[in-house]
Structures are given as C-alpha cells and as structure tokens.
PDB file of N, CA and C in Angstrom:
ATOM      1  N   UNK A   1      33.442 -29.085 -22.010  1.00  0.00           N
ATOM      2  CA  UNK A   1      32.364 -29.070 -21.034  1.00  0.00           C
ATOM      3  C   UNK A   1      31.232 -29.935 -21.560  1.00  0.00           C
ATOM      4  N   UNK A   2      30.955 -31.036 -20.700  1.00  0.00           N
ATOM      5  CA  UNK A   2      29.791 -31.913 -21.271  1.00  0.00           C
ATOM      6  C   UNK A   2      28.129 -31.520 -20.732  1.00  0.00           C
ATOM      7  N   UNK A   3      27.498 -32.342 -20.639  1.00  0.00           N
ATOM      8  CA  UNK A   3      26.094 -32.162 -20.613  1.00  0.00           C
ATOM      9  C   UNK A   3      25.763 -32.240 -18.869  1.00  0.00           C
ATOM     10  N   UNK A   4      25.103 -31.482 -18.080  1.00  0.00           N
ATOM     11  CA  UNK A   4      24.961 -31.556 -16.739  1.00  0.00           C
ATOM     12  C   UNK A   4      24.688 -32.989 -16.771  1.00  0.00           C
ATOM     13  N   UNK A   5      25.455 -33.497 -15.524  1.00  0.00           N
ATOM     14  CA  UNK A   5      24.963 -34.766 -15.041  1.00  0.00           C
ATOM     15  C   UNK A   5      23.387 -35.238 -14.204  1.00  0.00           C
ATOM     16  N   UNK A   6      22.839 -35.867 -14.374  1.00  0.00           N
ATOM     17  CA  UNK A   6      21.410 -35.928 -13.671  1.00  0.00           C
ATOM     18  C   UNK A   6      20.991 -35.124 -12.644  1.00  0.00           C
ATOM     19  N   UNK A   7      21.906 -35.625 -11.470  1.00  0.00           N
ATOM     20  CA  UNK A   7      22.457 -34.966 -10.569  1.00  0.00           C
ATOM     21  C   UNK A   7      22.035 -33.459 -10.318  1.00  0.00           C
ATOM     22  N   UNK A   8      23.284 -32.659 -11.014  1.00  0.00           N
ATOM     23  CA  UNK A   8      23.344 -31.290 -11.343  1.00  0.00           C
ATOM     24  C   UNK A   8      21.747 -31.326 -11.867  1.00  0.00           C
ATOM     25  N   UNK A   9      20.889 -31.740 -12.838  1.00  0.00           N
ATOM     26  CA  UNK A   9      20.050 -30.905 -13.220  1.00  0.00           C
ATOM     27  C   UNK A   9      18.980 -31.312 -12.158  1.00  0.00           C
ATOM     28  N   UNK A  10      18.750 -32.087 -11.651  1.00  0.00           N
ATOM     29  CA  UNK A  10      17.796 -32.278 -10.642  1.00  0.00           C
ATOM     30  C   UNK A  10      17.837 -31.488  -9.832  1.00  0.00           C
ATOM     31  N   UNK A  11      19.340 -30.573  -9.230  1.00  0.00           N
ATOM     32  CA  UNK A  11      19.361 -29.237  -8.070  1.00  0.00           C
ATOM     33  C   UNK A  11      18.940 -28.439  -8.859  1.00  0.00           C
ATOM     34  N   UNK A  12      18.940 -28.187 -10.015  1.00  0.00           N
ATOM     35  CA  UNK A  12      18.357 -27.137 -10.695  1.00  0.00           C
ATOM     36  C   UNK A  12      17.128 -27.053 -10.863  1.00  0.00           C
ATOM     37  N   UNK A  13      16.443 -27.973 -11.565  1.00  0.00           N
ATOM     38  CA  UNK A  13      15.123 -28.125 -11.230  1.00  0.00           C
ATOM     39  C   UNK A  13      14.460 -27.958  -9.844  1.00  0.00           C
ATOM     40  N   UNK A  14      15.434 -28.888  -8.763  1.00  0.00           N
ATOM     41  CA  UNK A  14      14.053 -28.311  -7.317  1.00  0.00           C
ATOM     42  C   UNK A  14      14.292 -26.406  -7.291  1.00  0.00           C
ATOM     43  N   UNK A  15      15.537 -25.890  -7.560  1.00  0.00           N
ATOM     44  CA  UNK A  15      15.688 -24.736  -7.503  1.00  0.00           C
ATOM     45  C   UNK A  15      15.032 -23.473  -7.950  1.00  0.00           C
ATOM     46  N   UNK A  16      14.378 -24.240  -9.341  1.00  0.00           N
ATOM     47  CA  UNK A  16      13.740 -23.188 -10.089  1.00  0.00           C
ATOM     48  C   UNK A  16      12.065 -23.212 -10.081  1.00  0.00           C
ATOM     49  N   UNK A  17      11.642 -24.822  -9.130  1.00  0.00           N
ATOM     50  CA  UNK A  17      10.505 -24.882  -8.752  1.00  0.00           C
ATOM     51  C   UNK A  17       9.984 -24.183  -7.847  1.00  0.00           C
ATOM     52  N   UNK A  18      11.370 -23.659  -6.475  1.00  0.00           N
ATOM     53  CA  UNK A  18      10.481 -22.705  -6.004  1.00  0.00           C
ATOM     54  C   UNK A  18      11.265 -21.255  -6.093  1.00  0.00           C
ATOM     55  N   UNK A  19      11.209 -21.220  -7.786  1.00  0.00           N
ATOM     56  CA  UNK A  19      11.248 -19.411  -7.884  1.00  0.00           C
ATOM     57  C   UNK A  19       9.943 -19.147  -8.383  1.00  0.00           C
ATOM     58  N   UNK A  20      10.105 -17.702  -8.753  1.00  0.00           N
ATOM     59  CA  UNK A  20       8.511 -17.376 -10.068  1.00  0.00           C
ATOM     60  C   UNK A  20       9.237 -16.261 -10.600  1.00  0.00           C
ATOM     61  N   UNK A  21       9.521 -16.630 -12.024  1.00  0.00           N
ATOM     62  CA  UNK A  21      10.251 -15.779 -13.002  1.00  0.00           C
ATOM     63  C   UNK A  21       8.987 -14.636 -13.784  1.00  0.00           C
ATOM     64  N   UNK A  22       9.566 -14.040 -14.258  1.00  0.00           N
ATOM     65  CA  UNK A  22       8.778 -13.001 -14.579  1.00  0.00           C
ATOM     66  C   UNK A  22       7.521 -13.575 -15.895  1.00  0.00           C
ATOM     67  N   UNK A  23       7.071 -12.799 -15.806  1.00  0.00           N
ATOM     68  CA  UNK A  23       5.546 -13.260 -16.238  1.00  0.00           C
ATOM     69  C   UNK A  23       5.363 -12.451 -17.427  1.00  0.00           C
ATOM     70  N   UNK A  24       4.727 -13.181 -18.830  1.00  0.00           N
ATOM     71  CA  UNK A  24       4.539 -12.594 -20.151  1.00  0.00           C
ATOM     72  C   UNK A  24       3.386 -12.360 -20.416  1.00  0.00           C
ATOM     73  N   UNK A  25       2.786 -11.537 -21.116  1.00  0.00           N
ATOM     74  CA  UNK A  25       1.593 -11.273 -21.813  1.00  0.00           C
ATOM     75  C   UNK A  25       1.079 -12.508 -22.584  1.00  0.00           C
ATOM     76  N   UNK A  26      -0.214 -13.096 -22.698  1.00  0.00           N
ATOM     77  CA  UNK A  26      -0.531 -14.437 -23.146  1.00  0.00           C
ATOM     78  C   UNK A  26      -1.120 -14.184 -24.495  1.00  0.00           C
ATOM     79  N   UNK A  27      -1.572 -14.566 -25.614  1.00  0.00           N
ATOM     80  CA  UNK A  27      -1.051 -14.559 -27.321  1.00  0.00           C
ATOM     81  C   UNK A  27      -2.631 -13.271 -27.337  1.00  0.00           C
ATOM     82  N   UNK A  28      -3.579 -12.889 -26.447  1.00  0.00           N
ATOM     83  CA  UNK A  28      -4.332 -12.329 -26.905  1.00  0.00           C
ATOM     84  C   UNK A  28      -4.563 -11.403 -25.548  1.00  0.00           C
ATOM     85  N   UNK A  29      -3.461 -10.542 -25.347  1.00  0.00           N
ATOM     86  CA  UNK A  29      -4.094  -9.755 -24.235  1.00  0.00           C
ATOM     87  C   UNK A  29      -4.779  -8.724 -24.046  1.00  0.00           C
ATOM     88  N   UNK A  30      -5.820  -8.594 -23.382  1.00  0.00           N
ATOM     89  CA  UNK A  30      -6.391  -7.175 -23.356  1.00  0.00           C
ATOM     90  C   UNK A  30      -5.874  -5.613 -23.325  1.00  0.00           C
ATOM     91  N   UNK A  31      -6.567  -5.185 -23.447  1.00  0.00           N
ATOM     92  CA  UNK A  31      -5.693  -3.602 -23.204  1.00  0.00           C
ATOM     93  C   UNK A  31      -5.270  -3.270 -22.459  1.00  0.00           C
ATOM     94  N   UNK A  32      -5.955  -3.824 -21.009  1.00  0.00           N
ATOM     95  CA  UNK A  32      -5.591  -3.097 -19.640  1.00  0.00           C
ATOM     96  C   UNK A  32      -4.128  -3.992 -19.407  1.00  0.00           C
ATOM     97  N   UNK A  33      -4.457  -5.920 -19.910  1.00  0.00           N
ATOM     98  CA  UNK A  33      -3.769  -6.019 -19.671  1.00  0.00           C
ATOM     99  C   UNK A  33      -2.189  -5.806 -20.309  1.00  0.00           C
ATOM    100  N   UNK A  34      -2.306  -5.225 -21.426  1.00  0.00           N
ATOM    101  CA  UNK A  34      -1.386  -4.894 -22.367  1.00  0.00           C
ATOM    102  C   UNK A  34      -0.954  -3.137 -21.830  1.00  0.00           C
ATOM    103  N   UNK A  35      -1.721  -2.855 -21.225  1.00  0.00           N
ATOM    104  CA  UNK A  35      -0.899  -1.048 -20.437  1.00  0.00           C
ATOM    105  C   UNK A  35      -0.135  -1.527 -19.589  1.00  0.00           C
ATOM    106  N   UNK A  36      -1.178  -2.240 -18.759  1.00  0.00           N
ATOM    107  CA  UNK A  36      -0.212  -2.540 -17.093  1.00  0.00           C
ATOM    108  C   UNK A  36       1.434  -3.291 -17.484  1.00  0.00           C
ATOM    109  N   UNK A  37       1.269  -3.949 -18.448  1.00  0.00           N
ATOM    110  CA  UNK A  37       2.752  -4.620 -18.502  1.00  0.00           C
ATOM    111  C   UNK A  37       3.453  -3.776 -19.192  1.00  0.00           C
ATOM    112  N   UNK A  38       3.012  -2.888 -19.877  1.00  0.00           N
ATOM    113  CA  UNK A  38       3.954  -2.039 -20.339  1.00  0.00           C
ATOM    114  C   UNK A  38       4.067  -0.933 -19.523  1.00  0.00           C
ATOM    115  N   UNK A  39       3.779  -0.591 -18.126  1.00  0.00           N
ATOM    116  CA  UNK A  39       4.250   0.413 -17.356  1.00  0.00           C
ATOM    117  C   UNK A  39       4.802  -0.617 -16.196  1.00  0.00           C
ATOM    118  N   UNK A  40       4.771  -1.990 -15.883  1.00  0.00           N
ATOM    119  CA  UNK A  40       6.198  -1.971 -15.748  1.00  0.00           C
ATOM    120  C   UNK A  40       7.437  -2.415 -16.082  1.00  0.00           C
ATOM    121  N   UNK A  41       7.365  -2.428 -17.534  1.00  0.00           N
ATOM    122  CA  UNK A  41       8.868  -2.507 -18.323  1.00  0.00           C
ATOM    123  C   UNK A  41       9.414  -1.161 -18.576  1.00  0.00           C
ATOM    124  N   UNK A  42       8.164  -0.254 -18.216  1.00  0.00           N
ATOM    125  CA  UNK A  42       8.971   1.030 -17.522  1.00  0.00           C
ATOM    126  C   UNK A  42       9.945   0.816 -16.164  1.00  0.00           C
ATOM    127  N   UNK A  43       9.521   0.348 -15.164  1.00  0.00           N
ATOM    128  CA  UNK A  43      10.472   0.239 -14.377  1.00  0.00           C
ATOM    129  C   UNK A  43      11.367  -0.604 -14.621  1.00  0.00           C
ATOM    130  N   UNK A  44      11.875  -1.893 -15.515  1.00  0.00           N
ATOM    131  CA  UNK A  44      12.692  -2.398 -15.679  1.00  0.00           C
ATOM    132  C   UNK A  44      13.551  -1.506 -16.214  1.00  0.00           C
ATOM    133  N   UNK A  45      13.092  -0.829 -17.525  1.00  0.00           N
ATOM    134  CA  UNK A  45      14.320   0.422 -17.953  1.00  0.00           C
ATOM    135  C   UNK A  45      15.084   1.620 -17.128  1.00  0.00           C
ATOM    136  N   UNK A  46      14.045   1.958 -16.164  1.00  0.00           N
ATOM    137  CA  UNK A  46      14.601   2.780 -15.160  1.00  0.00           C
ATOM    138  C   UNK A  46      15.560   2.299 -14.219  1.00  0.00           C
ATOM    139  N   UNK A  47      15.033   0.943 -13.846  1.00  0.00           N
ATOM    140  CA  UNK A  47      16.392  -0.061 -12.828  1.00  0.00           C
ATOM    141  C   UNK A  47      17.455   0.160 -14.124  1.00  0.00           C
ATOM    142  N   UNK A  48      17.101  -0.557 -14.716  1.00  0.00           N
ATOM    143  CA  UNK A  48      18.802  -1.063 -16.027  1.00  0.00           C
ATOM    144  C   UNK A  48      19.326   0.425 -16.168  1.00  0.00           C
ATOM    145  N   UNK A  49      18.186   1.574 -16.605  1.00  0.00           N
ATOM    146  CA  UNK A  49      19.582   2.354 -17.237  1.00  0.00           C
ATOM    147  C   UNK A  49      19.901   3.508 -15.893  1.00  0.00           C
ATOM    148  N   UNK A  50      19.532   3.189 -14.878  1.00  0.00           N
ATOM    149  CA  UNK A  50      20.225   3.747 -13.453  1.00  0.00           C
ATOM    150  C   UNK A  50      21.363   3.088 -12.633  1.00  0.00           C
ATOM    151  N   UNK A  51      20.897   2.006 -13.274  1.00  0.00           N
ATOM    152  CA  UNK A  51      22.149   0.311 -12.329  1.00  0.00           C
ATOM    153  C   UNK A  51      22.009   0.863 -11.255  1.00  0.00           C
ATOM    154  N   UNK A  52      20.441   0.534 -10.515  1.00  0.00           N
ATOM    155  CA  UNK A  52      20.475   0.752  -9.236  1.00  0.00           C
ATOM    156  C   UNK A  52      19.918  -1.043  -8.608  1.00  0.00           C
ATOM    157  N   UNK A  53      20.048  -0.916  -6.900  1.00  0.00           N
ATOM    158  CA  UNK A  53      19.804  -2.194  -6.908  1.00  0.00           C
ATOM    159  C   UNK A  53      18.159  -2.075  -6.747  1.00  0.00           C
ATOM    160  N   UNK A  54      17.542  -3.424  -5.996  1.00  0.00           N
ATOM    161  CA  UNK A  54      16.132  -3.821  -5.969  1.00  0.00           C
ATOM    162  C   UNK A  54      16.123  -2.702  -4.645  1.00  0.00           C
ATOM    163  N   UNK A  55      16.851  -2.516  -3.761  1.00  0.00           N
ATOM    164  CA  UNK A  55      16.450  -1.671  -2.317  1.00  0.00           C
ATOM    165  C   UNK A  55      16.932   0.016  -2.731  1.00  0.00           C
ATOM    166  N   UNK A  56      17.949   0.162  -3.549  1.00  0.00           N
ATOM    167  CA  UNK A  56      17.568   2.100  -4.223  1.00  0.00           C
ATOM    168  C   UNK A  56      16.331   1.844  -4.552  1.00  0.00           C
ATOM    169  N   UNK A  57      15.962   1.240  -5.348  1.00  0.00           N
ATOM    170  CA  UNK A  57      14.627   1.721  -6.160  1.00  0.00           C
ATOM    171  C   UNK A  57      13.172   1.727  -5.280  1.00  0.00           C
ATOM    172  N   UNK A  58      13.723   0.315  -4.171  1.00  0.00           N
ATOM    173  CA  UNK A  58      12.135   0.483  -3.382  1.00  0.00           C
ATOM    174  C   UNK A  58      12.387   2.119  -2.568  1.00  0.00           C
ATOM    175  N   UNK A  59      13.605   2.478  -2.595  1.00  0.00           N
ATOM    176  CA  UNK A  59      13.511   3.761  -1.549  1.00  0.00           C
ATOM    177  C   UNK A  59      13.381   5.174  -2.125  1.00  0.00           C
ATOM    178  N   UNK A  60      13.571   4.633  -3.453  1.00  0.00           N
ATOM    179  CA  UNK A  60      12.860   5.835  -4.296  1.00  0.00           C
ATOM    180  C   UNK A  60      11.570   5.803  -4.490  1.00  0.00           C
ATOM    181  N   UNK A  61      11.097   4.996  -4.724  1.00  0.00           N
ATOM    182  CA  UNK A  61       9.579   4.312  -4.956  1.00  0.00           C
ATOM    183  C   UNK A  61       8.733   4.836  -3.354  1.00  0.00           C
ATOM    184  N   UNK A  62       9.734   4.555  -2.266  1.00  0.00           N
ATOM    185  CA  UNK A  62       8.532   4.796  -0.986  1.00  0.00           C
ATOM    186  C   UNK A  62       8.509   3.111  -0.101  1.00  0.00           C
ATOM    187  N   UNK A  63       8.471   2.292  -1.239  1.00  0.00           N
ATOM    188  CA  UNK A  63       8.156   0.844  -0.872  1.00  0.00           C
ATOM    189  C   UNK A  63       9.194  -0.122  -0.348  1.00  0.00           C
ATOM    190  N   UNK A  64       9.011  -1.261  -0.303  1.00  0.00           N
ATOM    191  CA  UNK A  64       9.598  -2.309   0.269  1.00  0.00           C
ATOM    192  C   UNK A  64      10.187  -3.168  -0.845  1.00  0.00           C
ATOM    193  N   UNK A  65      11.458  -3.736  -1.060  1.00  0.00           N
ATOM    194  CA  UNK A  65      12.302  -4.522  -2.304  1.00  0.00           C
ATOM    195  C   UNK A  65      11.079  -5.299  -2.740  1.00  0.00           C
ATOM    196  N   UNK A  66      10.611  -6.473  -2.177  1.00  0.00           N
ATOM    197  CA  UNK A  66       9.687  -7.193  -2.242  1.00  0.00           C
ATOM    198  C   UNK A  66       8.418  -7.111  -3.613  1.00  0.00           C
ATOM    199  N   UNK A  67       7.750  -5.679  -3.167  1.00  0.00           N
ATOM    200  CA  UNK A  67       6.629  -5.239  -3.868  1.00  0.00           C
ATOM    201  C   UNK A  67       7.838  -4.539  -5.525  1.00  0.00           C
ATOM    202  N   UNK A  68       8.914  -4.256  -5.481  1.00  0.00           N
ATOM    203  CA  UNK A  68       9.487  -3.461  -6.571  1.00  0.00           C
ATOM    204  C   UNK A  68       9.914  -4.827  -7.212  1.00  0.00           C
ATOM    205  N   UNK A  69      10.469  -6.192  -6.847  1.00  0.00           N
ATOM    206  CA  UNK A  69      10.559  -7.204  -7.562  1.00  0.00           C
ATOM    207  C   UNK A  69       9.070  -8.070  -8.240  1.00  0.00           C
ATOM    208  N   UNK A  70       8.452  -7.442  -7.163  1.00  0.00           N
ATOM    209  CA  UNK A  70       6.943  -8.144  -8.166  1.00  0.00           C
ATOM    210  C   UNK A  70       6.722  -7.250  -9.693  1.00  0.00           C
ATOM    211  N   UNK A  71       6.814  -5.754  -9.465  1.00  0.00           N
ATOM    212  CA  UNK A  71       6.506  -5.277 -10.507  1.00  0.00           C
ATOM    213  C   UNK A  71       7.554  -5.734 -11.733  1.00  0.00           C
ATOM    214  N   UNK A  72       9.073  -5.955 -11.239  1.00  0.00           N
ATOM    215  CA  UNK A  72       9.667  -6.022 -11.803  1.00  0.00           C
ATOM    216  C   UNK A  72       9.465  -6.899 -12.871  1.00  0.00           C
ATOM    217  N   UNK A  73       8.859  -7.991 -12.218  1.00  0.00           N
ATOM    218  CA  UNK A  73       8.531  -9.451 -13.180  1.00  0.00           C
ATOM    219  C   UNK A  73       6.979  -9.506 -13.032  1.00  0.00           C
ATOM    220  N   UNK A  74       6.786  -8.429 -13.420  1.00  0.00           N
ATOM    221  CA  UNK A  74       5.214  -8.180 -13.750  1.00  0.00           C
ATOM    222  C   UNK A  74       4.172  -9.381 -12.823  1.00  0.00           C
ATOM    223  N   UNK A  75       4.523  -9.551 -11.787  1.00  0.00           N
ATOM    224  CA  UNK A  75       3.576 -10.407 -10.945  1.00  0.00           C
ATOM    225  C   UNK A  75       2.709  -9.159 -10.113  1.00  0.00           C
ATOM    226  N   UNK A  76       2.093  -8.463 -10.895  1.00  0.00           N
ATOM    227  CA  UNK A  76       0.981  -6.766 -10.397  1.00  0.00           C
ATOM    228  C   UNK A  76      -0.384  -7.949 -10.184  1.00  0.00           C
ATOM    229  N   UNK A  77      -0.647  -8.600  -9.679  1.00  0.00           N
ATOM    230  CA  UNK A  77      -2.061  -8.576  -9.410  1.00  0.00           C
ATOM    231  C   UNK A  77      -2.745  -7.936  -8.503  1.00  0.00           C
ATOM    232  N   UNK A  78      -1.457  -8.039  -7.255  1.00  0.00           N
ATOM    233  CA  UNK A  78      -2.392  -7.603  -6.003  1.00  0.00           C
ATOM    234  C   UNK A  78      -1.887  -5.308  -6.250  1.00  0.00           C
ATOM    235  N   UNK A  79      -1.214  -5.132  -7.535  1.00  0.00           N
ATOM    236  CA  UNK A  79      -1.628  -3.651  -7.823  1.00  0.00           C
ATOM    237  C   UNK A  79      -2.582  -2.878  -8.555  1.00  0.00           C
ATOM    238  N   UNK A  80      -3.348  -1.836  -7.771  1.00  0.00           N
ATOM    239  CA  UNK A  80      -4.375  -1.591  -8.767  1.00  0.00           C
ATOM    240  C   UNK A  80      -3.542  -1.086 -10.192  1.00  0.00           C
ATOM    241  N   UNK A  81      -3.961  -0.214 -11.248  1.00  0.00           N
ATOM    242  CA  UNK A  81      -3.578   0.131 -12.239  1.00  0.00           C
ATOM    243  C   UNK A  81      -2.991   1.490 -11.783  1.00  0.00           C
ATOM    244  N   UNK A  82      -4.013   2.347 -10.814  1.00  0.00           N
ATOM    245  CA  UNK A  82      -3.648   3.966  -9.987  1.00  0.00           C
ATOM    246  C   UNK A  82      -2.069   3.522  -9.131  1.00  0.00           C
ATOM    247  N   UNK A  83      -1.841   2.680  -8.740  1.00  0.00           N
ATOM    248  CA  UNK A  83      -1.065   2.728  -7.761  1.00  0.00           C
ATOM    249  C   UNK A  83       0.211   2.201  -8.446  1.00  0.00           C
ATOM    250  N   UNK A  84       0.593   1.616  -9.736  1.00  0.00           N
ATOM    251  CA  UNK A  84       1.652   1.815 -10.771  1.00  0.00           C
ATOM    252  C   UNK A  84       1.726   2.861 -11.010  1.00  0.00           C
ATOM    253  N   UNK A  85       0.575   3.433 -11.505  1.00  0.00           N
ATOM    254  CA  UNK A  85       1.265   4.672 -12.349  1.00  0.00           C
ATOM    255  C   UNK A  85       1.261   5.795 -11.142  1.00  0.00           C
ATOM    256  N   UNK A  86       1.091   5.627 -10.195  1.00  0.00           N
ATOM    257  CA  UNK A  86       1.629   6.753  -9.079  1.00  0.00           C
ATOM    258  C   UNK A  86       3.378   6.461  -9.349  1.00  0.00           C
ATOM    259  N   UNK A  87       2.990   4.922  -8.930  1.00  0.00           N
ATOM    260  CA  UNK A  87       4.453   5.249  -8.368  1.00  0.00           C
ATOM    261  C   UNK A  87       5.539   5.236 -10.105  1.00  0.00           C
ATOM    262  N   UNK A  88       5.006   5.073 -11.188  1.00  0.00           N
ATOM    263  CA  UNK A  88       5.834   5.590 -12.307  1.00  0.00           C
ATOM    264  C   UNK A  88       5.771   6.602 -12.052  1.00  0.00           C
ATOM    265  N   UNK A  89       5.317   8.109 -12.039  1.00  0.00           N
ATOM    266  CA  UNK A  89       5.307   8.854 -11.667  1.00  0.00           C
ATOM    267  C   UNK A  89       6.427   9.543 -10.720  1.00  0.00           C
ATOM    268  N   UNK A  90       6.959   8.874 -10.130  1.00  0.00           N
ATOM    269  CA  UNK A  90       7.866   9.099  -8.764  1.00  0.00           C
ATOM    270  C   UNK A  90       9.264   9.048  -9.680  1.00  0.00           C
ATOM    271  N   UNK A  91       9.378   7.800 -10.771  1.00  0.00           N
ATOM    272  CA  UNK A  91      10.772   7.546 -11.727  1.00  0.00           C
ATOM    273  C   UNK A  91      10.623   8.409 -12.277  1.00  0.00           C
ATOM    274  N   UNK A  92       9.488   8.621 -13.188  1.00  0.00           N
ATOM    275  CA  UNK A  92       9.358   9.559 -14.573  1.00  0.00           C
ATOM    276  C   UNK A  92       7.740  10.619 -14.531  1.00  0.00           C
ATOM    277  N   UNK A  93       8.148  11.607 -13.534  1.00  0.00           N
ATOM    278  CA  UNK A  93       7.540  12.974 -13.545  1.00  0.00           C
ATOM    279  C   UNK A  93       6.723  13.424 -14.462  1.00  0.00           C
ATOM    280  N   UNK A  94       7.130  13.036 -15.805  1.00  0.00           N
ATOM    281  CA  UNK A  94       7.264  13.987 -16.877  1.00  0.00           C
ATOM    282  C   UNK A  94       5.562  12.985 -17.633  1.00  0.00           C
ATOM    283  N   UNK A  95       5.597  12.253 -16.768  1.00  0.00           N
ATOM    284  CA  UNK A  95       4.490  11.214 -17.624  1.00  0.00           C
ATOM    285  C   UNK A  95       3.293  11.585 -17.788  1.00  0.00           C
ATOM    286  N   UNK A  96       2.400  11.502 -19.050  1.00  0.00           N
ATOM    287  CA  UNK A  96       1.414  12.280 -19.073  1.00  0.00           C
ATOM    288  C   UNK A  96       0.355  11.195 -19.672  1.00  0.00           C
ATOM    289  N   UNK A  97      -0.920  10.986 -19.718  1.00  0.00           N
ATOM    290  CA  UNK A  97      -1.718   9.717 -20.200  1.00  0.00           C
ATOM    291  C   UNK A  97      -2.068  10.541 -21.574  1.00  0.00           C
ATOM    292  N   UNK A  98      -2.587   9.842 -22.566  1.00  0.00           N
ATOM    293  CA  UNK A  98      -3.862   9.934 -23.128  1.00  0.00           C
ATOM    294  C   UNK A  98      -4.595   9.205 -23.863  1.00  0.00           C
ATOM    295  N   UNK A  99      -5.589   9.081 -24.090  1.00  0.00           N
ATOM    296  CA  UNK A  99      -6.542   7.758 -24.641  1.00  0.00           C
ATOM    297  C   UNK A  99      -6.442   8.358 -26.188  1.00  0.00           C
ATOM    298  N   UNK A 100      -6.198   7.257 -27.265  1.00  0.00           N
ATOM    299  CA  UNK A 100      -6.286   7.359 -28.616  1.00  0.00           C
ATOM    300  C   UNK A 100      -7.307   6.544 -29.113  1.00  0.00           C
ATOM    301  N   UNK A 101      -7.881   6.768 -30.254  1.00  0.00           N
ATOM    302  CA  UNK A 101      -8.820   5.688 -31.075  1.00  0.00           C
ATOM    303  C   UNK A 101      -8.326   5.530 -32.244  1.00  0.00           C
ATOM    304  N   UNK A 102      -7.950   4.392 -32.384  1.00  0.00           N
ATOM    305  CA  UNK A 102      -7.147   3.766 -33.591  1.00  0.00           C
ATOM    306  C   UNK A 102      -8.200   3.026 -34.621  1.00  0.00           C
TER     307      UNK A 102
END
C-alpha cells in the first residue's frame, strides 16, 4: 500500500474542513475550564462503556443527538456549567460536588 495519491488526499482534506473534531483543553486552562471538560469525558465513558448510540443517549439525556455530540467533543459553549451537570446527573445519580483547597 503506497502513499495517498494527491487526489485521494485533497477529498480528504475538503472533507475534514467541514467537520469540527473534538476540542482540547489549551496548555493553561482555567478551572472552570478544566471541570467543564472533565464532566464531559464523563459522558464519553458512559457512551463507550454502555455501547450505546448518539440517539440512546440523547433519549436518556431528554435531548436531541445534535446537543449530546457537542458535549461529546466538548464543543459546550452554548452550555451553562448547571445544565451539564443536570444532565450528568441523569447518567450518574450517584454524583455529588465538593470544593477542595489544595
């Protein structure tokens, strides 16, 4: 198997220009923004270790596939911080907050 031909990578490229892959924490993130992404790689673990699809989970959730693939790839802007952890809440019941000082 050789190297994609121009061709081939040029469909790939317009292809991946109009996706939006999931989104990382940047080398100095804040706290809030360092909670919020870590409640939802809570829901990534709950999709993976349920092997459910993007539409079980929006119908467990309440919501629409759409809004459960944003969280998925952490594109939360338009979520407040209350309205994640409601709906973590809905996966994992058992969730409880508390503020530490380190």
């Amino acid at each position: 198997m050789g190297f994609p031909s121009e061709s081939e990578l040029k469909k790939v490229r317009n292809k991946l220009r109009k996706t939006q892959g999931t989104l990382i924490l940047g080398p100095n993130p804040t706290p809030l923004q360092k909670f919020r992404w870590d409640i939802c790689q809570k829901f990534v673990v709950y999709k993976q270790r349920h092997d459910i699809t993007l539409e079980e989970m929006a119908e467990i959730l309440g919501t629409d596939k759409a809004k459960v693939s944003k969280i998925l790839r952490h594109r939360i802007e338009s979520f407040s911080t209350d309205r994640l952890l409601t709906m973590l809440q809905i996966l994992y019941p058992e969730t409880k907050l508390k503020v530490a000082w380190t």
